[in-house]
C-alpha atoms as a PDB file:
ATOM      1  CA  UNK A   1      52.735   0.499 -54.550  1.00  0.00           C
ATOM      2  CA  UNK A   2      50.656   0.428 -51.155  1.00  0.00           C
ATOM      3  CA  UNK A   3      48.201  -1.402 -50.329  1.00  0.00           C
ATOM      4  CA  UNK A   4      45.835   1.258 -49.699  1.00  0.00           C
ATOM      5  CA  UNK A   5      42.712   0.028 -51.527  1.00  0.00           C
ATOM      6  CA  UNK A   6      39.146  -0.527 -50.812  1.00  0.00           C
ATOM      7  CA  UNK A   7      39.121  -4.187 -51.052  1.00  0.00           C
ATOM      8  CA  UNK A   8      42.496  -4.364 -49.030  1.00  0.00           C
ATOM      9  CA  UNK A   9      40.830  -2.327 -46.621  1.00  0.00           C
ATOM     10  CA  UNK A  10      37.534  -4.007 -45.941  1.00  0.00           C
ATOM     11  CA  UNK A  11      39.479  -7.699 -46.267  1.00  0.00           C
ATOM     12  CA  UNK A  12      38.344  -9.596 -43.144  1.00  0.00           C
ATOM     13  CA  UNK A  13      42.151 -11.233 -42.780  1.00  0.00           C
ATOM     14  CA  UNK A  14      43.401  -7.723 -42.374  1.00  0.00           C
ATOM     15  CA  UNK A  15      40.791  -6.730 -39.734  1.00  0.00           C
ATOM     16  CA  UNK A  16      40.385  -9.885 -38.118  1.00  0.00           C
ATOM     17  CA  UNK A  17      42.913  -9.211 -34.742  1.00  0.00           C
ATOM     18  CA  UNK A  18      40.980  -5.459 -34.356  1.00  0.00           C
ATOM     19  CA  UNK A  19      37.045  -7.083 -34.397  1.00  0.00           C
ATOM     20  CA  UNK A  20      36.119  -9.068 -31.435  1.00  0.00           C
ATOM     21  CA  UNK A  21      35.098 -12.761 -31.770  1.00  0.00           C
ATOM     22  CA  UNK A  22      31.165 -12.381 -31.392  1.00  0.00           C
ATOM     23  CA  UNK A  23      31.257  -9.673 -33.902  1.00  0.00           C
ATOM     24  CA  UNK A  24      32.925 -11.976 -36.493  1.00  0.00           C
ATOM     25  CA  UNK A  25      29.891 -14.811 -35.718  1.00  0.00           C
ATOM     26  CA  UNK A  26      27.312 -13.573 -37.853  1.00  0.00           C
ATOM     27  CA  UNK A  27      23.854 -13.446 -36.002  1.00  0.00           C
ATOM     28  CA  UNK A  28      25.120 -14.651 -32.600  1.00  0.00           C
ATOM     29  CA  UNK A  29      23.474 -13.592 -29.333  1.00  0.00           C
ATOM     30  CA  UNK A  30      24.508 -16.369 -27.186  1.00  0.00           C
ATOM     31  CA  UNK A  31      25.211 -15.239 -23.812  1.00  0.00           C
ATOM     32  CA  UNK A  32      23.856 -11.747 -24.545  1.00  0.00           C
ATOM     33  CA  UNK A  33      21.075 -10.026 -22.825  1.00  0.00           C
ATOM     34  CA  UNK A  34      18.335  -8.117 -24.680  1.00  0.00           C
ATOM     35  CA  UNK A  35      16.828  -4.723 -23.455  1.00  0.00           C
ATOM     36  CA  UNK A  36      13.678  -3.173 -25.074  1.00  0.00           C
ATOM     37  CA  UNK A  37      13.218   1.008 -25.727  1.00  0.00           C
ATOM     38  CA  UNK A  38      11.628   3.208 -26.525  1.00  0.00           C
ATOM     39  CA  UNK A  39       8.096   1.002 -26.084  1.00  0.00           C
ATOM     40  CA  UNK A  40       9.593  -1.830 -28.154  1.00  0.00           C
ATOM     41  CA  UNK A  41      10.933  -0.060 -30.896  1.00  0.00           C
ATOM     42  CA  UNK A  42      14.412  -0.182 -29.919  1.00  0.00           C
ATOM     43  CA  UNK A  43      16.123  -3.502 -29.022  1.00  0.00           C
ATOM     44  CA  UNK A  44      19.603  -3.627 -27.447  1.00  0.00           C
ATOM     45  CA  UNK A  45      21.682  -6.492 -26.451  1.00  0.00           C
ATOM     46  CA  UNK A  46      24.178  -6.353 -23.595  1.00  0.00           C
ATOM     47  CA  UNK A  47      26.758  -8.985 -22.204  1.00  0.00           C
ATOM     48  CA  UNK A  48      26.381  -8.202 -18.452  1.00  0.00           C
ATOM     49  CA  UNK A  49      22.657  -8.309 -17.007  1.00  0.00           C
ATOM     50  CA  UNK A  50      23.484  -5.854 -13.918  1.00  0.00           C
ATOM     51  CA  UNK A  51      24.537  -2.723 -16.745  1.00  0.00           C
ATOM     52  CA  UNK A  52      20.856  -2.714 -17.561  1.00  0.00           C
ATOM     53  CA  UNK A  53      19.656   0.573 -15.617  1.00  0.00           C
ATOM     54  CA  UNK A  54      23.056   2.265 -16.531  1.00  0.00           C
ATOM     55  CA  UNK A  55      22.035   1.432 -20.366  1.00  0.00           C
ATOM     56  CA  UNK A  56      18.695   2.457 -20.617  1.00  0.00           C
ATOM     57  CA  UNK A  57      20.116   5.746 -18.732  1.00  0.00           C
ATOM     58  CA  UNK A  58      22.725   6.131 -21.000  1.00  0.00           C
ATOM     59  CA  UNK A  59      19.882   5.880 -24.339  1.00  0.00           C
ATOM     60  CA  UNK A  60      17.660   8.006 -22.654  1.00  0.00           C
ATOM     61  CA  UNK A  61      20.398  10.945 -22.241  1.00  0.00           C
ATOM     62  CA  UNK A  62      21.710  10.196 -25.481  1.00  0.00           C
ATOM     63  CA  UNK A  63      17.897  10.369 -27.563  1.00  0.00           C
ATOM     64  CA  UNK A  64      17.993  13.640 -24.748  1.00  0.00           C
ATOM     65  CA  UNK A  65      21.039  15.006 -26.242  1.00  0.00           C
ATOM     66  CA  UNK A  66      20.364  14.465 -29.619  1.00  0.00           C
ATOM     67  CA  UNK A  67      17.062  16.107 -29.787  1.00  0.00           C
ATOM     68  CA  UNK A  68      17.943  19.297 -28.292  1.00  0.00           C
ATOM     69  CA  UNK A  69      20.600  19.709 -30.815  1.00  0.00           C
ATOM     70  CA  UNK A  70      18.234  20.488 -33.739  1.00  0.00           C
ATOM     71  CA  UNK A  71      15.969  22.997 -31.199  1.00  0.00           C
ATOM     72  CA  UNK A  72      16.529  26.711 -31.553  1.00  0.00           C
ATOM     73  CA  UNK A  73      18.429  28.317 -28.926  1.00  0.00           C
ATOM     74  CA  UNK A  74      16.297  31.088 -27.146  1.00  0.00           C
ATOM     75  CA  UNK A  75      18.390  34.557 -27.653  1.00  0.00           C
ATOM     76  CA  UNK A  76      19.286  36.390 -24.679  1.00  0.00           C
END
C-alpha cells in the first residue's frame, strides 16, 4: 500500500529537507527586515535590507496586475 495519505503528507519528518530552517522556527524574525504597504496595512519581512525598493516595486506591480484582471476589457 503507498503511503499516499494526508497525514503522511503533511508529516513534518517527511518535509523537513524541502522547508528552509527559519520557516521551521515558528515566529522567528531574527535577522529579517520589515517593510510596511500599502499605508501600514501590509507588512513584509525580507532577509537583505538593499532588495527593499525592488520589493515594494515588485507589490506594487503585482496589487497592479491583479486589479486589472477583474476590469472589463474595452471592445474594439
Amino acid at each position: 500500500m503507498k503511503k499516499n495519505t494526508l497525514e503522511y503528507r503533511m508529516m513534518q519528518e517527511r518535509n523537513r529537507t524541502k522547508i528552509p530552517d527559519s520557516k521551521l522556527q515558528t515566529g522567528s524574525l531574527t535577522g529579517l527586515y520589515p517593510i510596511t504597504l500599502d499605508g501600514g496595512r501590509t507588512t513584509i519581512f525580507i532577509s537583505d535590507k538593499s532588495k527593499e525598493a525592488e520589493t515594494r516595486l515588485n507589490y506594487q506591480l503585482r496589487k497592479d496586475n491583479k486589479l486589472n484582471v477583474f476590469v472589463k476589457k474595452p471592445k474594439v
